[in-house]
N, C-alpha and C. Protein backbone atom coordinates (compact mmCIF):
# COMPACT_ATOMS: atom_id res chain seq x y z
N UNK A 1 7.57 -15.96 14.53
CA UNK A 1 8.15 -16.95 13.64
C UNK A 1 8.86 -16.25 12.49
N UNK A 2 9.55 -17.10 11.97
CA UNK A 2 10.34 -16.26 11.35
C UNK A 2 10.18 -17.16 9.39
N UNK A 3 10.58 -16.43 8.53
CA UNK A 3 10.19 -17.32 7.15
C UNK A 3 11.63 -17.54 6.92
N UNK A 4 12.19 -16.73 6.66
CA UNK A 4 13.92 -16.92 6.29
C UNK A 4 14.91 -16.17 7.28
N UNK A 5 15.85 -16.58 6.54
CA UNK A 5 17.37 -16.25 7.10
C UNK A 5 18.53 -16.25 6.48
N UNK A 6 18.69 -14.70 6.09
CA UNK A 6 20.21 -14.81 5.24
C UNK A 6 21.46 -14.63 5.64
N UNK A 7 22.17 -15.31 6.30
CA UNK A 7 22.89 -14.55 7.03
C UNK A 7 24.03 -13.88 6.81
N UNK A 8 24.58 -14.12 5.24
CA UNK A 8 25.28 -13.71 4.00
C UNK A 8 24.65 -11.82 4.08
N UNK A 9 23.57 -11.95 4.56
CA UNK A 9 23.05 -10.28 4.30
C UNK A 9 22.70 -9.78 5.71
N UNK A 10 23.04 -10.71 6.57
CA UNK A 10 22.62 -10.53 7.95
C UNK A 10 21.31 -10.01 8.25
N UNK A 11 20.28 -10.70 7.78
CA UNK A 11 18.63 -10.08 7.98
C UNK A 11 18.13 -10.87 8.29
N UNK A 12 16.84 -11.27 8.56
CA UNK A 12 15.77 -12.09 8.83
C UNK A 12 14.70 -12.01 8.60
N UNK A 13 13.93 -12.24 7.92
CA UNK A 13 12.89 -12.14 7.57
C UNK A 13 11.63 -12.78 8.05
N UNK A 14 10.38 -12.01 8.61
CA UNK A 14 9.16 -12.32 9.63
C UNK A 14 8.45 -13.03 8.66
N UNK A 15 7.67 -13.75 9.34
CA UNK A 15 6.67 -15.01 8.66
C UNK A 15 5.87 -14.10 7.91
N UNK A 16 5.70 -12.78 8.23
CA UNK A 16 4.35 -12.04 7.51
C UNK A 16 4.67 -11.08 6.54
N UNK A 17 6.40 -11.37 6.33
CA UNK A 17 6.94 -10.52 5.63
C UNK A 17 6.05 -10.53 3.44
N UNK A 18 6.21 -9.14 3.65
CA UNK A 18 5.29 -9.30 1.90
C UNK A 18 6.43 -8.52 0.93
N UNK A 19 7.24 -8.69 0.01
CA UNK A 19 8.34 -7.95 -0.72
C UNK A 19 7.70 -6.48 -0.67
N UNK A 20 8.85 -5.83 -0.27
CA UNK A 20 8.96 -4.12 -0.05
C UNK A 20 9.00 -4.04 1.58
N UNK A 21 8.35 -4.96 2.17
CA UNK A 21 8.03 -4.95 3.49
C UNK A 21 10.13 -4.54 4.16
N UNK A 22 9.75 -3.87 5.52
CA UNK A 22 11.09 -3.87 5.91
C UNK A 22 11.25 -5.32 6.12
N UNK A 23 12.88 -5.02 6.42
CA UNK A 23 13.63 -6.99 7.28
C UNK A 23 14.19 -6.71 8.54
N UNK A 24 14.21 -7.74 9.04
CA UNK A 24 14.58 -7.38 10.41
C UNK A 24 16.52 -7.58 10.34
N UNK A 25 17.13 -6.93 11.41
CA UNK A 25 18.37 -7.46 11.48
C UNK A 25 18.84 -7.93 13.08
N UNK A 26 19.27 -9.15 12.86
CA UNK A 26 19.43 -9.97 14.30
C UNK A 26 20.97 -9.01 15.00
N UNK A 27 21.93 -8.48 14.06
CA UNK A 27 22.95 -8.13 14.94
C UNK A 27 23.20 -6.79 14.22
N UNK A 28 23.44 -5.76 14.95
CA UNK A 28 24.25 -4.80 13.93
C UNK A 28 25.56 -4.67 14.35
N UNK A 29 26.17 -4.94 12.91
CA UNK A 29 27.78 -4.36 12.61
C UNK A 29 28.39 -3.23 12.84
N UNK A 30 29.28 -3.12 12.90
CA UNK A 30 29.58 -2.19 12.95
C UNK A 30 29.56 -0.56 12.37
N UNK A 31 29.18 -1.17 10.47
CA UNK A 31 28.85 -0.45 9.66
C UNK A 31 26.87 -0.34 9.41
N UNK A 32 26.97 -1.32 10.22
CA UNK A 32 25.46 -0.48 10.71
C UNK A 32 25.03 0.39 11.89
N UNK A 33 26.20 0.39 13.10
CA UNK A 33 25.80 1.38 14.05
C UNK A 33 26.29 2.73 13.52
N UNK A 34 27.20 2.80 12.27
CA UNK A 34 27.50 4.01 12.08
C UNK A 34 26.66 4.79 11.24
N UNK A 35 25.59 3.96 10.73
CA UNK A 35 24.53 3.95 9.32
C UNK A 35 23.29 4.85 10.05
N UNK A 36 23.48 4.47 11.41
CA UNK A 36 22.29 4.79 11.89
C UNK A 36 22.67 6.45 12.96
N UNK A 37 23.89 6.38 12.77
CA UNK A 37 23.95 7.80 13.04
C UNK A 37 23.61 8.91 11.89
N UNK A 38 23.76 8.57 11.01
CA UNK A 38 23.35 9.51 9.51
C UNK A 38 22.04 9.56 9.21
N UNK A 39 21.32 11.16 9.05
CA UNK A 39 20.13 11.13 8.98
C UNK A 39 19.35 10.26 7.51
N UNK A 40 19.96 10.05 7.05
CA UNK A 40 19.43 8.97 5.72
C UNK A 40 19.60 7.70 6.15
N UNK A 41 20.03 6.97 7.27
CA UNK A 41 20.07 5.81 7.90
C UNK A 41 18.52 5.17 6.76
N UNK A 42 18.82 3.82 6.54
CA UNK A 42 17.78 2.85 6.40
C UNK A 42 17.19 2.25 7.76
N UNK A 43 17.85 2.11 8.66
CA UNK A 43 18.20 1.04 9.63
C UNK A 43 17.00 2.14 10.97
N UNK A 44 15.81 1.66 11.64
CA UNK A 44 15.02 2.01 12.33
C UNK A 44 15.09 0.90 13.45
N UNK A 45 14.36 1.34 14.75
CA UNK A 45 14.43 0.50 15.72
C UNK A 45 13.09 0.31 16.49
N UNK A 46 12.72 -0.49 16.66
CA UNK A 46 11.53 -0.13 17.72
C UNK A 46 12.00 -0.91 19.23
N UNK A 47 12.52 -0.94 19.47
CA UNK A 47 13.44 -1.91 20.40
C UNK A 47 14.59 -2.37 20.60
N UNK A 48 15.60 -2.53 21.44
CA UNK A 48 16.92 -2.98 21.33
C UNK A 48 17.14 -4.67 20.87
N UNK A 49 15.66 -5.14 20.54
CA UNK A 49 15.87 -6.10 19.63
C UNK A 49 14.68 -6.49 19.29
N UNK A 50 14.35 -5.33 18.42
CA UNK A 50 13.85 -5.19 17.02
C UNK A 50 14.31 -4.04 15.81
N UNK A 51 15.46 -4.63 15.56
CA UNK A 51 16.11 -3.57 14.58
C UNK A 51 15.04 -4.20 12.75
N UNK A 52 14.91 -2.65 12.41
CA UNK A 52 14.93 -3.14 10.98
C UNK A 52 15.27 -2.35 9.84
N UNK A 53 15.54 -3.00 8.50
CA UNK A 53 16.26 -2.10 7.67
C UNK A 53 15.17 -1.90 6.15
N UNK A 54 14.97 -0.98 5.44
CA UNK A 54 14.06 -0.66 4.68
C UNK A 54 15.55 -1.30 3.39
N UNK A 55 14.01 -2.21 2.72
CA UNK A 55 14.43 -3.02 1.45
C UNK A 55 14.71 -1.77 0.15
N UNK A 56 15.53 -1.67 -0.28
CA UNK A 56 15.85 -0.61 -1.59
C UNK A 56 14.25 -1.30 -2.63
């Protein structure tokens, strides 16, 4: 389940989400497949659909 949805920031956020927690992202852009070639990438995967991005 999911609690929110921004899609202005393209994330989603899990029902169990707690602030600091990562967010999930439903699509990556373009400027996120290139994000994730750079070893400082935010953007982690555990699945080809479960992307997520670490909250600053």
């Amino acid at each position: 389940a999911l609690q929110a949805q921004r899609s202005r920031d393209n994330i989603v956020i899990p029902a169990n989400w707690q602030p600091g927690d990562d967010v999930m992202i439903p699509i990556l852009t373009k400027e996120d497949k290139e994000e994730l070639q750079t070893p400082e990438s935010k953007i982690h995967y555990i699945n080809w659909y479960m992307i997520f991005r670490k909250q600053d």
